[in-house]
Protein backbone atom coordinates (compact mmCIF):
# COMPACT_ATOMS: atom_id res chain seq x y z
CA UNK A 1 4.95 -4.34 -6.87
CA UNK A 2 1.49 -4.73 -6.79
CA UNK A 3 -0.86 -6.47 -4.73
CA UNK A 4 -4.49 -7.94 -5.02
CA UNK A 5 -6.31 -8.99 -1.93
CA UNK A 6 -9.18 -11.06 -2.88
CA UNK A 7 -11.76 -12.84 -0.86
CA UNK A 8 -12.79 -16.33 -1.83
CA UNK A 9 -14.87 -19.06 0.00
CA UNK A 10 -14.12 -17.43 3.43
CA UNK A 11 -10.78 -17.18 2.83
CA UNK A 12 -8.51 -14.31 1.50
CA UNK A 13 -5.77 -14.77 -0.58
CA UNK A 14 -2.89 -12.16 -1.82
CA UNK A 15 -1.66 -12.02 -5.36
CA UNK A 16 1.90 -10.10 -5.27
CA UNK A 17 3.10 -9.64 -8.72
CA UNK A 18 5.59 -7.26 -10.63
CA UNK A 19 4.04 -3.24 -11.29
CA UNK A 20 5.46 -3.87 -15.07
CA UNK A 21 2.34 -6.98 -15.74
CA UNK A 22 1.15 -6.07 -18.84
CA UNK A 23 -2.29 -7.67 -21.33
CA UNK A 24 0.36 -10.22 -22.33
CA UNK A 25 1.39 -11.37 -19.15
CA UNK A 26 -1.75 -12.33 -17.25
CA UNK A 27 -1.08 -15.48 -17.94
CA UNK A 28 1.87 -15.32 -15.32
CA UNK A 29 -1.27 -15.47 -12.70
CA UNK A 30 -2.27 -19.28 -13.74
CA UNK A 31 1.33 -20.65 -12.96
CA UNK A 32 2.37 -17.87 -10.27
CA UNK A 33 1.71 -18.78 -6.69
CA UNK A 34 -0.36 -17.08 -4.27
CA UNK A 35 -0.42 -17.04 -0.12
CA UNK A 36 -3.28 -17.60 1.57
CA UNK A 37 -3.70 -16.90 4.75
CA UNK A 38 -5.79 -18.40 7.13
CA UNK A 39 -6.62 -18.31 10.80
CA UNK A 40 -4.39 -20.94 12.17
CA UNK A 41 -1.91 -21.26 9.57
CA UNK A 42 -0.08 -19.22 6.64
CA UNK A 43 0.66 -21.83 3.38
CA UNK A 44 1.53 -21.57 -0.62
CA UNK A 45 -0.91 -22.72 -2.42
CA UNK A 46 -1.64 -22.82 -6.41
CA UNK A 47 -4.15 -20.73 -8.26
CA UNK A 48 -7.57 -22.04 -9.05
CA UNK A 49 -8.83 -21.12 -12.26
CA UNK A 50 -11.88 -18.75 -10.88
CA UNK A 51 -9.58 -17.45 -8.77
CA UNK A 52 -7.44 -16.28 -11.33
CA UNK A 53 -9.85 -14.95 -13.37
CA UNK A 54 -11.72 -13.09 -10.68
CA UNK A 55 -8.05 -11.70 -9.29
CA UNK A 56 -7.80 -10.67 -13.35
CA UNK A 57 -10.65 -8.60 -13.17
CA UNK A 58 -9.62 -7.20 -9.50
CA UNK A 59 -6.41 -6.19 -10.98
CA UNK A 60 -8.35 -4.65 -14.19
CA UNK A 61 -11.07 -2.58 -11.74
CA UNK A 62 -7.44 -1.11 -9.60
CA UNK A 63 -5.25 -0.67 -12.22
């Protein structure tokens, strides 16, 4: 498994996805769910677009 932590608008978010992503399958991210975790309360939430794409380039930069 891997995992992204990324920071957006005060508020981090974790992308956990499969070690086996390849090119091909980034476009998982846009319909995958991510968790993001807040102060007060934990919730599932969907994937913005800039989100994905900056969690695309995260995933680029550590892989």
């Amino acid at each position: 498994m891997n995992v992204i932590v990324y920071y957006f608008h005060c508020i981090y978010f974790v992308a956990i996805f499969s070690a086996n992503v390849t090119e091909n399958q980034l476009a998982i991210l846009f319909n995958s769910l991510i968790i993001e975790y807040t102060v007060s309360t934990v919730s599932i939430v969907r994937h913005q677009y800039d989100v994905v794409s900056n969690l695309t380039i995260a995933m680029a930069k550590t892989a």
